[in-house]
C-alpha atoms as a PDB file:
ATOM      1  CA  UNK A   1       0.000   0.000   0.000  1.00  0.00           C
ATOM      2  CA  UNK A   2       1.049   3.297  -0.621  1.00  0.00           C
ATOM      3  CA  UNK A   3       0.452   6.507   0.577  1.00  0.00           C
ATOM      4  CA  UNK A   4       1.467   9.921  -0.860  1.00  0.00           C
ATOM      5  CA  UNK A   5       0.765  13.268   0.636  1.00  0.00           C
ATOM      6  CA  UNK A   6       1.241  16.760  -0.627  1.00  0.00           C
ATOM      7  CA  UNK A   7       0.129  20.156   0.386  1.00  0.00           C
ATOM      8  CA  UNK A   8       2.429  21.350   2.743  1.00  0.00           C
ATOM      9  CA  UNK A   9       4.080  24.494   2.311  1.00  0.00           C
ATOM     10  CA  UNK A  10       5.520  28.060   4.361  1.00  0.00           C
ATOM     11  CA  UNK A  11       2.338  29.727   5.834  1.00  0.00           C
ATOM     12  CA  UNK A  12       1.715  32.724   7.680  1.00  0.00           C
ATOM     13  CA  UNK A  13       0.248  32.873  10.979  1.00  0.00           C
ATOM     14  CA  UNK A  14      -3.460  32.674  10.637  1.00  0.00           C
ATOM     15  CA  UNK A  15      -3.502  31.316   7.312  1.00  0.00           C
ATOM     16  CA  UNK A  16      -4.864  27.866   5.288  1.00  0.00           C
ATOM     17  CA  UNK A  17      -3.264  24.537   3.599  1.00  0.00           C
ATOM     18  CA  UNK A  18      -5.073  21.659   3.000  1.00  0.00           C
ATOM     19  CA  UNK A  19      -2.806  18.376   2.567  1.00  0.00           C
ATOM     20  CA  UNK A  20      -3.961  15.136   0.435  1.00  0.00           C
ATOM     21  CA  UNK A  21      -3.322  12.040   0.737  1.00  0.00           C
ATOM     22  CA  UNK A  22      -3.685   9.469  -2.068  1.00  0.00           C
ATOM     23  CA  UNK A  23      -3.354   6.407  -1.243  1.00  0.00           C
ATOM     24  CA  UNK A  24      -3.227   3.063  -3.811  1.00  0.00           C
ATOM     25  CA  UNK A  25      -5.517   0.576  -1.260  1.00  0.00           C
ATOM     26  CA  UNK A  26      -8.828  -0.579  -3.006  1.00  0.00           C
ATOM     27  CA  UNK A  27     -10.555  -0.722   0.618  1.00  0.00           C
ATOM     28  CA  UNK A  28     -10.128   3.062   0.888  1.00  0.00           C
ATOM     29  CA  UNK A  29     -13.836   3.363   1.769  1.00  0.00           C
ATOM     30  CA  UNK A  30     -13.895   0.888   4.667  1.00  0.00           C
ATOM     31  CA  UNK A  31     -10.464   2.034   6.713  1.00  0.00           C
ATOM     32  CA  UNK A  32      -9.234   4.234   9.050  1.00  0.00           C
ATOM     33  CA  UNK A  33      -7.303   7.227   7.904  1.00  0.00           C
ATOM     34  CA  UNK A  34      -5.458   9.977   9.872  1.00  0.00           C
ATOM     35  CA  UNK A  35      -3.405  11.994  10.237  1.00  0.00           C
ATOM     36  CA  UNK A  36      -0.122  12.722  12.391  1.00  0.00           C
ATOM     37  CA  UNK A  37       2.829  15.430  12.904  1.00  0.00           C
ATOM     38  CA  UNK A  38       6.240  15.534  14.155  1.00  0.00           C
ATOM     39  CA  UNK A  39       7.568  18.780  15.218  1.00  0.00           C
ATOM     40  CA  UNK A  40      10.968  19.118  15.685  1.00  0.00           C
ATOM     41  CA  UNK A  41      12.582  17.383  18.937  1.00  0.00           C
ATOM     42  CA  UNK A  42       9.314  16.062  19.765  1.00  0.00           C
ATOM     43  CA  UNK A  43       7.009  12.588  19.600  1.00  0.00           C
ATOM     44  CA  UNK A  44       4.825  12.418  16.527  1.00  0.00           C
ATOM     45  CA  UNK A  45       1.195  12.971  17.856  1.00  0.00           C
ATOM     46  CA  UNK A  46      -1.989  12.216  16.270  1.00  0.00           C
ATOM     47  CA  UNK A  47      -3.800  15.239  14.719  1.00  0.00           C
ATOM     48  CA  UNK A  48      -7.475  13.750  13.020  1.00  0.00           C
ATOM     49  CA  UNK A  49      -8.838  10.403  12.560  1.00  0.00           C
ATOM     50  CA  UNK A  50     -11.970   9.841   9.905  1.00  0.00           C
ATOM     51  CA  UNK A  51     -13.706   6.500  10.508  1.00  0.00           C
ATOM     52  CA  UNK A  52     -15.169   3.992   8.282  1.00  0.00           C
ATOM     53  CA  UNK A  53     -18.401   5.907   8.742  1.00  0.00           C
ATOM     54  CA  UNK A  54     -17.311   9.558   8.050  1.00  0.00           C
ATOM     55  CA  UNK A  55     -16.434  10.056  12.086  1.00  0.00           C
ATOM     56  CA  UNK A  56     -14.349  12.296  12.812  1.00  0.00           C
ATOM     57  CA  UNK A  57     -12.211  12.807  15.711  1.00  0.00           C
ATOM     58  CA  UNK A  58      -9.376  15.683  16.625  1.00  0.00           C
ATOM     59  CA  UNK A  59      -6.834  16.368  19.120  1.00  0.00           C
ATOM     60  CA  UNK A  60      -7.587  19.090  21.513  1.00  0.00           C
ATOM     61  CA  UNK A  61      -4.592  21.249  19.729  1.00  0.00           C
ATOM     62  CA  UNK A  62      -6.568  21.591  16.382  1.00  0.00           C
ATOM     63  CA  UNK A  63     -10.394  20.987  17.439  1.00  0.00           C
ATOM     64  CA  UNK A  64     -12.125  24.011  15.327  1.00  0.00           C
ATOM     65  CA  UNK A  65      -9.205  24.504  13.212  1.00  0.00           C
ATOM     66  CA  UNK A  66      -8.342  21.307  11.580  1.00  0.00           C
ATOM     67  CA  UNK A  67     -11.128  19.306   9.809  1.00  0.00           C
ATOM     68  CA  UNK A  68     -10.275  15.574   7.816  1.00  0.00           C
ATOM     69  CA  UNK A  69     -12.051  14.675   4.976  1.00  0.00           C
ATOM     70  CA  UNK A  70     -12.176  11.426   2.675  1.00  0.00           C
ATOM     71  CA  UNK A  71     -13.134  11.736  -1.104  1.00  0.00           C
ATOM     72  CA  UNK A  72     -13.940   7.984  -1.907  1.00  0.00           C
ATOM     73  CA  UNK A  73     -13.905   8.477  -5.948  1.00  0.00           C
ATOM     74  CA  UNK A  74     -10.396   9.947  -5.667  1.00  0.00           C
ATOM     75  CA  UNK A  75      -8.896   7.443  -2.401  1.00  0.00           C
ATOM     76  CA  UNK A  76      -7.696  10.617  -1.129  1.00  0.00           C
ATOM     77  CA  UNK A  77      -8.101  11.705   2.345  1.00  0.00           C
ATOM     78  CA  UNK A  78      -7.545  15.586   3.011  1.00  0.00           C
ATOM     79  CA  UNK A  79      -6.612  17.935   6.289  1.00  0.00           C
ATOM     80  CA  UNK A  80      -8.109  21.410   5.348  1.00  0.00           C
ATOM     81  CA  UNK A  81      -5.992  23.553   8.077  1.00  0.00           C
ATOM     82  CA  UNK A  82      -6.968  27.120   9.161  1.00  0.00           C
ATOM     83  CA  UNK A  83      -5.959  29.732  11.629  1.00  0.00           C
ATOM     84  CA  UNK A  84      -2.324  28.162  11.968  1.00  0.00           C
ATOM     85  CA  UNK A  85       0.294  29.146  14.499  1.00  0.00           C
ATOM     86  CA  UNK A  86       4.049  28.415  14.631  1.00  0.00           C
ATOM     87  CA  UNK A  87       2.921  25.431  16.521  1.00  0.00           C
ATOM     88  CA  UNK A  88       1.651  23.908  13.914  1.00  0.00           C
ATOM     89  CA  UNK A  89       4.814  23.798  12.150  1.00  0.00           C
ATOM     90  CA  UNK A  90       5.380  19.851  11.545  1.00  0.00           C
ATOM     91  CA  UNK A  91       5.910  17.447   9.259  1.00  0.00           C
ATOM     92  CA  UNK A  92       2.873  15.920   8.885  1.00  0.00           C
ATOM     93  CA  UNK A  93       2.084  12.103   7.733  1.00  0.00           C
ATOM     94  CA  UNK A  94      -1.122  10.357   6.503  1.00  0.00           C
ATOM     95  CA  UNK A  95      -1.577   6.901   8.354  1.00  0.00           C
ATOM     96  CA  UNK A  96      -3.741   3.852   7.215  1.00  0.00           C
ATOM     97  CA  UNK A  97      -2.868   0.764   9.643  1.00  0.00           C
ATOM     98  CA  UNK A  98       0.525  -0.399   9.276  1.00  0.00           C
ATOM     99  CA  UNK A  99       1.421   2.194   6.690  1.00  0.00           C
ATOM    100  CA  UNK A 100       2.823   5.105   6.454  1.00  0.00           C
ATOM    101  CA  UNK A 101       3.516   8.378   3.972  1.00  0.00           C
ATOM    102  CA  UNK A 102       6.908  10.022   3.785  1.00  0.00           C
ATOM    103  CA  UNK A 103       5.478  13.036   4.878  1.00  0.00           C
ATOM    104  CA  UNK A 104       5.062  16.912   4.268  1.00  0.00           C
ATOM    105  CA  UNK A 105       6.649  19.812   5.534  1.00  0.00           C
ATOM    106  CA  UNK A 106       3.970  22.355   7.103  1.00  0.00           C
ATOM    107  CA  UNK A 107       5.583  26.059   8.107  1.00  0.00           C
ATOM    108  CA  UNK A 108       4.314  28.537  10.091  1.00  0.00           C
ATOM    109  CA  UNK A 109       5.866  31.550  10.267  1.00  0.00           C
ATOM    110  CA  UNK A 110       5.545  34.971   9.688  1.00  0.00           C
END
């Protein structure tokens, strides 16, 4: 299985990216996507999580910021990401079970 993301880029504070994630796994529809970031010096930490059934759930961090989206035509799963601060900045990875994407760079900085 692979997974690609893209997206990422240098914000400034307060403003949007949305990342994608395609991934190649014909049961795209039926898993469990999300999405993670590493910051510099610290533990990667889950960000979103969208269930089989379109449930969504967010760590505290992004709640009203972040949302994750799946687009089942297109096996991609999105992270549409507004109002970011510098603590945002991450590398970011999309996660489906076992696998992972090489991840993308998110900046925020003014």
């Amino acid at each position: 299985v692979q997974l690609m993301e893209s997206g990422g880029g240098l914000v400034q504070p307060g403003g949007s990216l949305r990342l994608s994630c395609v991934t190649s796994r014909t049961t795209f529809s039926i898993d469990f996507l999300s999405w993670y970031r590493q910051a510099p010096g610290k533990e990667r930490e889950l960000v979103a999580t969208i269930g089989r059934l379109g449930g969504t759930t967010y760590a505290d961090s992004v709640k009203g910021r972040f949302t994750i989206s799946r687009e089942k035509t297109k096996n991609t799963v999105y992270l549409q990401m507004n109002s970011l601060q510098p603590e945002d900045t991450a590398v970011y990875y999309c996660n489906l079970g076992p696998w992972w994407g090489q991840g993308t760079q998110v900046t925020v900085s003014s």
